[in-house]
C-alpha atoms as a PDB file:
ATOM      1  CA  UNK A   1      17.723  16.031   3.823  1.00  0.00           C
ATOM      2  CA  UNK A   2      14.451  14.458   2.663  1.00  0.00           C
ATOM      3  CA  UNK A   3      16.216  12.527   0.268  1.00  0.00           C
ATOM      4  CA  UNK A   4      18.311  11.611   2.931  1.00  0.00           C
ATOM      5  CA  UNK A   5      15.230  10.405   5.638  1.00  0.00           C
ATOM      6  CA  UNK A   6      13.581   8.318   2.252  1.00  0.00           C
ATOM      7  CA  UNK A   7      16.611   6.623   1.457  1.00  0.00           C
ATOM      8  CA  UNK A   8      17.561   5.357   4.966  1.00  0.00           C
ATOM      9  CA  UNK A   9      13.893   4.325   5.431  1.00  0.00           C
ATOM     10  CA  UNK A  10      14.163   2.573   2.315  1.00  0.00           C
ATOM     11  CA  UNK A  11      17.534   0.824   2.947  1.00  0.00           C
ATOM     12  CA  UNK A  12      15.950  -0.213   6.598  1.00  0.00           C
ATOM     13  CA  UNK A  13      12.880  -1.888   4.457  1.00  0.00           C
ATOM     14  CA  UNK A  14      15.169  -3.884   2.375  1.00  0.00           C
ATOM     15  CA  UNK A  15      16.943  -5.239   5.718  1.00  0.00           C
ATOM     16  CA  UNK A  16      14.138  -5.954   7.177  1.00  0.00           C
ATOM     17  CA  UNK A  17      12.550  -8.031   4.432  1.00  0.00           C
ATOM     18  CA  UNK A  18      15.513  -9.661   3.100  1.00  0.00           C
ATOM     19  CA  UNK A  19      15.627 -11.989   6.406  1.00  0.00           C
ATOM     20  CA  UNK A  20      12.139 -13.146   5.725  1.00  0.00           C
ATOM     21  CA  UNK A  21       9.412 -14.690   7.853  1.00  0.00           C
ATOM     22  CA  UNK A  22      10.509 -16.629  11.313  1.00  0.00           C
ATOM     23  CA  UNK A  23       8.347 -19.053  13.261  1.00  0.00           C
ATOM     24  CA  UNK A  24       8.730 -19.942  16.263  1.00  0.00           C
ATOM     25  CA  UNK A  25       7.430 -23.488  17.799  1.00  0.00           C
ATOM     26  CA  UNK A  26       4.051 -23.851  17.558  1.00  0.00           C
ATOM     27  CA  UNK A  27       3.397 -20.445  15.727  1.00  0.00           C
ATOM     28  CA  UNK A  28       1.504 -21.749  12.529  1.00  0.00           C
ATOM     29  CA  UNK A  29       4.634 -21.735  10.244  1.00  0.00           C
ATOM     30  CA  UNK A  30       4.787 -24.434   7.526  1.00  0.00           C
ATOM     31  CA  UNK A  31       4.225 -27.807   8.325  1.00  0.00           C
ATOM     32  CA  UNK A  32       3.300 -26.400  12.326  1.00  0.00           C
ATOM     33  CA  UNK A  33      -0.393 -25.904  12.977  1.00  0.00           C
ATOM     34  CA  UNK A  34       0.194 -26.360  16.809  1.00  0.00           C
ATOM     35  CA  UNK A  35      -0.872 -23.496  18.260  1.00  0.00           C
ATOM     36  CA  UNK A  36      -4.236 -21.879  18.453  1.00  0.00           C
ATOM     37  CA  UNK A  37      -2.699 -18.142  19.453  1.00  0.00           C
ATOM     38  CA  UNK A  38      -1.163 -16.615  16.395  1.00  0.00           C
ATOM     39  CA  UNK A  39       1.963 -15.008  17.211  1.00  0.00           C
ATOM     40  CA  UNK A  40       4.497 -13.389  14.960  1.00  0.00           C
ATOM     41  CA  UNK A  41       8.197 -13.334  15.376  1.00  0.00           C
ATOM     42  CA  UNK A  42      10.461 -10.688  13.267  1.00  0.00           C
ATOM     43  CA  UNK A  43      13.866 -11.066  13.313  1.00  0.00           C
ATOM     44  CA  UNK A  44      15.047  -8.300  11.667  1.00  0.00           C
ATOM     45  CA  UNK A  45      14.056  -4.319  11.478  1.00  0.00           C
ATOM     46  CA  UNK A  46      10.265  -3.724  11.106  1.00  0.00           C
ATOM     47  CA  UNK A  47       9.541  -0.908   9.898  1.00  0.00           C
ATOM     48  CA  UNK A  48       5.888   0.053   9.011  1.00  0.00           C
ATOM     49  CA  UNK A  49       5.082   3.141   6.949  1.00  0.00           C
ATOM     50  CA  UNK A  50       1.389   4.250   5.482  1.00  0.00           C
ATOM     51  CA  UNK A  51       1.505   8.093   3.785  1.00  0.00           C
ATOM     52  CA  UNK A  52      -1.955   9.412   3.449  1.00  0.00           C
ATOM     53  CA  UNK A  53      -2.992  12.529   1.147  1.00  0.00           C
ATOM     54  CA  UNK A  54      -6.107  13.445   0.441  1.00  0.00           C
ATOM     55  CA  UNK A  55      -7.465  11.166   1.433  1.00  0.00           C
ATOM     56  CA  UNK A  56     -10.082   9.729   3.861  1.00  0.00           C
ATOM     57  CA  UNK A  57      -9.296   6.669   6.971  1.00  0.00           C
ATOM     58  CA  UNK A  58     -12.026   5.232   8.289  1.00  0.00           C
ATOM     59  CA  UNK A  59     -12.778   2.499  10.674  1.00  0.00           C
ATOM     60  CA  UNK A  60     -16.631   2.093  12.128  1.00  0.00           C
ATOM     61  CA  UNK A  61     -19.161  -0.068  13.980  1.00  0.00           C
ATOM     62  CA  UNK A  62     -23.066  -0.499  14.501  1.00  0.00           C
ATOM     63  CA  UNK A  63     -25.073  -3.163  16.011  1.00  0.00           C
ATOM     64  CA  UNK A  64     -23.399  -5.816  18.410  1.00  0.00           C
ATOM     65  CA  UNK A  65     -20.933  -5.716  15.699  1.00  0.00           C
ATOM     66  CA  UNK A  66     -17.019  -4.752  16.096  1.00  0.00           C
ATOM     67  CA  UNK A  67     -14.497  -3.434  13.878  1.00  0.00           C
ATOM     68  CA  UNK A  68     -10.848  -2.948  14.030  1.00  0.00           C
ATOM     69  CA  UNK A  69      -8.687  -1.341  11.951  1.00  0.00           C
ATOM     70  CA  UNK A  70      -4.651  -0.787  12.738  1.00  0.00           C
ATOM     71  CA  UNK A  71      -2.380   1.104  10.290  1.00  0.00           C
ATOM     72  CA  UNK A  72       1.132   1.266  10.348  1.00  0.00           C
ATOM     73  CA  UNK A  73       0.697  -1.274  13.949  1.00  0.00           C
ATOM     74  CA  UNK A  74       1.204  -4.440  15.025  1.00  0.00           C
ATOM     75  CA  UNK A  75      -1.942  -6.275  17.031  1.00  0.00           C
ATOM     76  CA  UNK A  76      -1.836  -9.240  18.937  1.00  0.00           C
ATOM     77  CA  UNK A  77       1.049 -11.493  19.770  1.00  0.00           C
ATOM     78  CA  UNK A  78       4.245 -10.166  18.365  1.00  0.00           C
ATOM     79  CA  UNK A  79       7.929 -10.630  18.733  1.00  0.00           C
ATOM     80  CA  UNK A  80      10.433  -8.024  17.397  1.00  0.00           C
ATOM     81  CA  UNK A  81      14.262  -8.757  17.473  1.00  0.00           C
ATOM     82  CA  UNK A  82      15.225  -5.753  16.355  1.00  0.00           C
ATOM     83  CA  UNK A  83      14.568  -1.631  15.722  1.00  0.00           C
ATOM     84  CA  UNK A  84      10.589  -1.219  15.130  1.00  0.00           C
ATOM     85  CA  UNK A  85       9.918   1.712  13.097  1.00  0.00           C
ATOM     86  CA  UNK A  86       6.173   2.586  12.804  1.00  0.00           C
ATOM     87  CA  UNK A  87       4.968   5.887  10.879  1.00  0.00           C
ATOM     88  CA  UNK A  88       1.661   7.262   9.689  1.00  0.00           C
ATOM     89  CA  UNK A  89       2.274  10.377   7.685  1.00  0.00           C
ATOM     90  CA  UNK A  90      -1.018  12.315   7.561  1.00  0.00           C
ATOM     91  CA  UNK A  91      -1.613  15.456   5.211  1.00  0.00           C
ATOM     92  CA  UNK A  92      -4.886  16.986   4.345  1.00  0.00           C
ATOM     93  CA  UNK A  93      -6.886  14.059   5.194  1.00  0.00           C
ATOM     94  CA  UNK A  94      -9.736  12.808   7.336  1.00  0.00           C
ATOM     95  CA  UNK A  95      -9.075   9.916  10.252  1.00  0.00           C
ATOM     96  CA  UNK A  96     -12.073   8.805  12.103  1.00  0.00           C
ATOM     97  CA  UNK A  97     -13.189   6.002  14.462  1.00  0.00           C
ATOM     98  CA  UNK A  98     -16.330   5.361  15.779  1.00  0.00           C
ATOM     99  CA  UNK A  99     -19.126   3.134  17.487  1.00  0.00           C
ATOM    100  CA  UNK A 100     -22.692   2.914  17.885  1.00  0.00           C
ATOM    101  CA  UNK A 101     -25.546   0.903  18.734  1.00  0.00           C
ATOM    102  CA  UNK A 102     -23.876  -1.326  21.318  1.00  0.00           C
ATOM    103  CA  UNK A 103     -20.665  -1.438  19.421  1.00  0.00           C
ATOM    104  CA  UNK A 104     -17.334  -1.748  19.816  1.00  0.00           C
ATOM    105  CA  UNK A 105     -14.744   0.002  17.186  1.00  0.00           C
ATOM    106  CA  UNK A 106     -10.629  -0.102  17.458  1.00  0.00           C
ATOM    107  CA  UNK A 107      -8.215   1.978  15.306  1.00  0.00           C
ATOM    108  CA  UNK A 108      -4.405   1.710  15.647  1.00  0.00           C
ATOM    109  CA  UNK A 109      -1.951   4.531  14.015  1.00  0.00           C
ATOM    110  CA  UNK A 110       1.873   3.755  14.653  1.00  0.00           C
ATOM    111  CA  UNK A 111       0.758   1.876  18.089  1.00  0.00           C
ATOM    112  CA  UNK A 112       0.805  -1.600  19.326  1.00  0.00           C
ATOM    113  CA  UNK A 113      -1.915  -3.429  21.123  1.00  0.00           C
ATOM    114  CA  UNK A 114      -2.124  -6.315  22.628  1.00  0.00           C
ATOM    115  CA  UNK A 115       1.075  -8.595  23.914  1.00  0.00           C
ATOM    116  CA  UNK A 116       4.111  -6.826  21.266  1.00  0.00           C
ATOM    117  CA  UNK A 117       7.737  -6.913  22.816  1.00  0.00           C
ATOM    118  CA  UNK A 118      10.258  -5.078  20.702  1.00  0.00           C
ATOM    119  CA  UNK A 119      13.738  -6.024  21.735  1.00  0.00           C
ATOM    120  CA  UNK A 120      15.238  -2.905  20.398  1.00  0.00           C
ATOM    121  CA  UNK A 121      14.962   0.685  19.450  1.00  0.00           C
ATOM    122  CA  UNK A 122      11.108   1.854  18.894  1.00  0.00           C
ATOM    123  CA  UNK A 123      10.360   5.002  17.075  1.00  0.00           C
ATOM    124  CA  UNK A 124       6.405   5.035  16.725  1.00  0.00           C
ATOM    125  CA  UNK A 125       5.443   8.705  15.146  1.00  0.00           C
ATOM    126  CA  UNK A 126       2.349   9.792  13.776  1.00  0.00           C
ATOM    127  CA  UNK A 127       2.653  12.981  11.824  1.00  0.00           C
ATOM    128  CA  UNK A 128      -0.582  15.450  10.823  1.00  0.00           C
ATOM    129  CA  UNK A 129      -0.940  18.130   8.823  1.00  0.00           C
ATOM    130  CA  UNK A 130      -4.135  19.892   7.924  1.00  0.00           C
ATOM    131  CA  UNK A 131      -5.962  16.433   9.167  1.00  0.00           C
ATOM    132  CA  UNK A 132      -8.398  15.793  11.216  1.00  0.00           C
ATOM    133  CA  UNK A 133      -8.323  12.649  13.527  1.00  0.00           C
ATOM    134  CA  UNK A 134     -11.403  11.859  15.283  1.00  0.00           C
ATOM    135  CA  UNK A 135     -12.739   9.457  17.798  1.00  0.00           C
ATOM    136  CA  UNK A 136     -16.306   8.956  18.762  1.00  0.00           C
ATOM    137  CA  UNK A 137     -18.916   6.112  20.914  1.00  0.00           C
ATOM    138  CA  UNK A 138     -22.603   6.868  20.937  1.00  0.00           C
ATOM    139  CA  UNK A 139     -25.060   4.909  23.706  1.00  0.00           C
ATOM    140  CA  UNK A 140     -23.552   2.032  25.278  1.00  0.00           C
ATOM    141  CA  UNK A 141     -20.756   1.591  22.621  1.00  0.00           C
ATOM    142  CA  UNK A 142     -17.281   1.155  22.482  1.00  0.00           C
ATOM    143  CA  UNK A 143     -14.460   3.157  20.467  1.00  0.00           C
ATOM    144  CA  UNK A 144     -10.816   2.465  21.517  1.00  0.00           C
ATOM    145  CA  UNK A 145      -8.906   4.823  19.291  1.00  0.00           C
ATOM    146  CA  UNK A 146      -4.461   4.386  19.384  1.00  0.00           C
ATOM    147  CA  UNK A 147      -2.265   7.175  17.892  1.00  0.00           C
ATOM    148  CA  UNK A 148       1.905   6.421  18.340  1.00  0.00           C
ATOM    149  CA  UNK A 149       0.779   4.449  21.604  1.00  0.00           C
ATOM    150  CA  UNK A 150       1.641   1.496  22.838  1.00  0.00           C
ATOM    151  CA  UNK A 151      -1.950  -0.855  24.377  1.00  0.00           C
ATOM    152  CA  UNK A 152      -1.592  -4.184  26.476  1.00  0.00           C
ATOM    153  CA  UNK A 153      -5.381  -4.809  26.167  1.00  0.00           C
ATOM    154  CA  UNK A 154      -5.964  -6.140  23.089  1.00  0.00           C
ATOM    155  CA  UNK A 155     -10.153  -6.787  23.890  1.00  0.00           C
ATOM    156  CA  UNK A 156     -10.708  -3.336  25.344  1.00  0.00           C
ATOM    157  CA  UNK A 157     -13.416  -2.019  22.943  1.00  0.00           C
END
Protein backbone atom coordinates (compact mmCIF):
# COMPACT_ATOMS: atom_id res chain seq x y z
CA UNK A 1 0.00 0.00 0.00
CA UNK A 2 2.89 2.41 0.61
CA UNK A 3 4.22 1.64 -2.59
CA UNK A 4 0.99 2.29 -3.80
CA UNK A 5 0.48 6.10 -1.94
CA UNK A 6 4.46 6.92 -3.37
CA UNK A 7 3.75 6.00 -6.73
CA UNK A 8 0.45 7.92 -7.23
CA UNK A 9 2.11 10.93 -5.52
CA UNK A 10 4.81 10.55 -7.84
CA UNK A 11 2.73 10.12 -11.05
CA UNK A 12 0.62 13.40 -9.74
CA UNK A 13 4.24 15.31 -9.62
CA UNK A 14 5.04 14.43 -13.10
CA UNK A 15 1.46 15.87 -14.23
CA UNK A 16 1.79 18.62 -12.55
CA UNK A 17 5.20 19.70 -13.82
CA UNK A 18 4.97 18.52 -17.26
CA UNK A 19 2.41 21.56 -18.05
CA UNK A 20 4.96 24.02 -16.86
CA UNK A 21 4.79 27.60 -15.63
CA UNK A 22 1.55 29.88 -16.72
CA UNK A 23 1.34 33.66 -16.53
CA UNK A 24 -1.28 35.42 -16.54
CA UNK A 25 -1.45 39.28 -17.82
CA UNK A 26 0.57 41.34 -16.01
CA UNK A 27 2.04 38.55 -13.68
CA UNK A 28 5.88 39.06 -14.34
CA UNK A 29 6.16 36.23 -16.97
CA UNK A 30 8.71 36.75 -19.79
CA UNK A 31 8.75 39.75 -21.63
CA UNK A 32 5.69 41.13 -18.88
CA UNK A 33 7.02 43.19 -15.99
CA UNK A 34 3.54 44.92 -15.59
CA UNK A 35 2.52 44.22 -12.44
CA UNK A 36 3.92 45.12 -9.09
CA UNK A 37 1.81 42.14 -7.09
CA UNK A 38 3.39 38.82 -7.85
CA UNK A 39 0.86 36.32 -8.44
CA UNK A 40 1.23 32.74 -9.53
CA UNK A 41 -1.07 30.79 -11.72
CA UNK A 42 -0.81 26.73 -11.86
CA UNK A 43 -2.59 25.07 -14.27
CA UNK A 44 -2.17 21.76 -13.51
CA UNK A 45 -1.99 19.51 -10.08
CA UNK A 46 0.24 21.09 -7.36
CA UNK A 47 1.29 19.02 -5.23
CA UNK A 48 3.83 20.04 -2.48
CA UNK A 49 5.61 17.44 -0.35
CA UNK A 50 8.64 18.11 2.37
CA UNK A 51 9.53 14.64 4.56
CA UNK A 52 11.46 15.55 7.60
CA UNK A 53 13.56 12.96 9.83
CA UNK A 54 15.67 13.78 12.26
CA UNK A 55 15.84 16.57 11.77
CA UNK A 56 15.34 20.15 13.10
CA UNK A 57 12.69 23.21 11.30
CA UNK A 58 13.19 26.35 12.38
CA UNK A 59 11.92 29.73 11.58
CA UNK A 60 12.77 32.87 14.15
CA UNK A 61 12.81 36.63 14.73
CA UNK A 62 14.47 39.38 17.05
CA UNK A 63 14.58 43.04 16.84
CA UNK A 64 12.02 44.99 14.57
CA UNK A 65 12.99 42.29 12.30
CA UNK A 66 10.48 39.58 10.62
CA UNK A 67 10.86 36.23 9.33
CA UNK A 68 8.76 33.90 7.41
CA UNK A 69 9.18 30.62 6.60
CA UNK A 70 6.33 28.30 4.67
CA UNK A 71 6.96 24.60 3.88
CA UNK A 72 5.05 22.52 1.79
CA UNK A 73 2.56 26.15 1.28
CA UNK A 74 1.78 28.52 -1.00
CA UNK A 75 1.98 32.48 0.25
CA UNK A 76 0.68 35.32 -1.40
CA UNK A 77 -1.25 35.60 -4.60
CA UNK A 78 -1.91 32.23 -6.08
CA UNK A 79 -4.10 30.62 -8.64
CA UNK A 80 -4.61 26.80 -8.74
CA UNK A 81 -6.59 25.16 -11.67
CA UNK A 82 -6.53 22.05 -10.44
CA UNK A 83 -6.17 19.31 -7.25
CA UNK A 84 -3.63 21.02 -4.60
CA UNK A 85 -1.93 18.47 -2.66
CA UNK A 86 0.17 19.87 0.25
CA UNK A 87 2.01 17.42 2.83
CA UNK A 88 4.58 17.81 5.57
CA UNK A 89 5.56 14.42 6.84
CA UNK A 90 7.15 14.91 10.28
CA UNK A 91 9.05 12.02 12.24
CA UNK A 92 11.30 12.44 15.16
CA UNK A 93 12.00 15.97 14.57
CA UNK A 94 11.85 19.42 16.09
CA UNK A 95 9.41 22.36 14.44
CA UNK A 96 9.56 25.67 16.07
CA UNK A 97 8.51 29.30 15.45
CA UNK A 98 9.13 32.12 17.36
CA UNK A 99 9.44 36.01 18.02
CA UNK A 100 11.00 38.37 20.24
CA UNK A 101 12.03 41.76 20.85
CA UNK A 102 9.26 43.52 18.93
CA UNK A 103 9.18 40.90 16.27
CA UNK A 104 7.14 39.40 14.05
CA UNK A 105 7.78 35.53 12.91
CA UNK A 106 5.40 33.38 10.31
CA UNK A 107 5.69 29.61 9.65
CA UNK A 108 3.44 27.78 7.15
CA UNK A 109 3.17 23.71 7.14
CA UNK A 110 0.73 22.36 4.35
CA UNK A 111 -1.35 25.84 4.70
CA UNK A 112 -1.98 28.76 2.53
CA UNK A 113 -1.84 32.38 3.46
CA UNK A 114 -2.64 35.16 1.95
CA UNK A 115 -5.12 35.49 -1.34
CA UNK A 116 -4.70 31.34 -2.76
CA UNK A 117 -7.90 30.05 -4.67
CA UNK A 118 -7.67 26.39 -5.56
CA UNK A 119 -10.25 25.53 -8.14
CA UNK A 120 -10.30 21.93 -7.24
CA UNK A 121 -9.80 19.20 -4.76
CA UNK A 122 -7.45 20.34 -1.64
CA UNK A 123 -5.92 17.78 0.57
CA UNK A 124 -3.56 19.85 3.00
CA UNK A 125 -2.18 17.16 5.78
CA UNK A 126 0.46 17.55 8.13
CA UNK A 127 1.55 14.30 9.66
CA UNK A 128 3.78 14.00 13.20
CA UNK A 129 5.32 11.45 14.77
CA UNK A 130 7.54 11.65 17.80
CA UNK A 131 7.88 15.63 16.83
CA UNK A 132 7.51 18.39 18.51
CA UNK A 133 5.92 21.55 16.87
CA UNK A 134 6.15 24.64 18.76
CA UNK A 135 5.03 28.19 18.61
CA UNK A 136 6.16 31.00 20.78
CA UNK A 137 6.07 35.42 21.02
CA UNK A 138 7.89 37.01 23.90
CA UNK A 139 7.09 41.01 24.85
CA UNK A 140 5.33 42.84 22.28
CA UNK A 141 6.16 40.34 19.43
CA UNK A 142 4.51 38.60 16.87
CA UNK A 143 4.47 34.70 15.94
CA UNK A 144 1.76 33.58 13.44
CA UNK A 145 2.34 29.87 13.28
CA UNK A 146 -0.01 27.68 10.18
CA UNK A 147 -0.26 23.84 10.36
CA UNK A 148 -2.73 22.19 7.31
CA UNK A 149 -4.64 25.67 7.55
CA UNK A 150 -5.76 27.76 5.24
CA UNK A 151 -4.88 32.12 6.27
CA UNK A 152 -6.42 35.15 4.26
CA UNK A 153 -4.10 37.59 6.12
CA UNK A 154 -1.03 37.43 4.64
CA UNK A 155 0.57 40.62 7.06
CA UNK A 156 -0.79 39.24 10.31
CA UNK A 157 2.49 38.78 12.28
Amino acid sequence: MKKLALLSLSLISAAAFAAGPSYGPGNGGPGNSGSTTPQINIDAPSVQITSLSHSSLQNSSSGTASARQNVASNSGNVNIDALSLQVASISSSGVSNSATDNSAATQSLASNLGKVNVNGGQLQLVAARNSYIGNSASGTSSAVQNVSSNNGCQACN
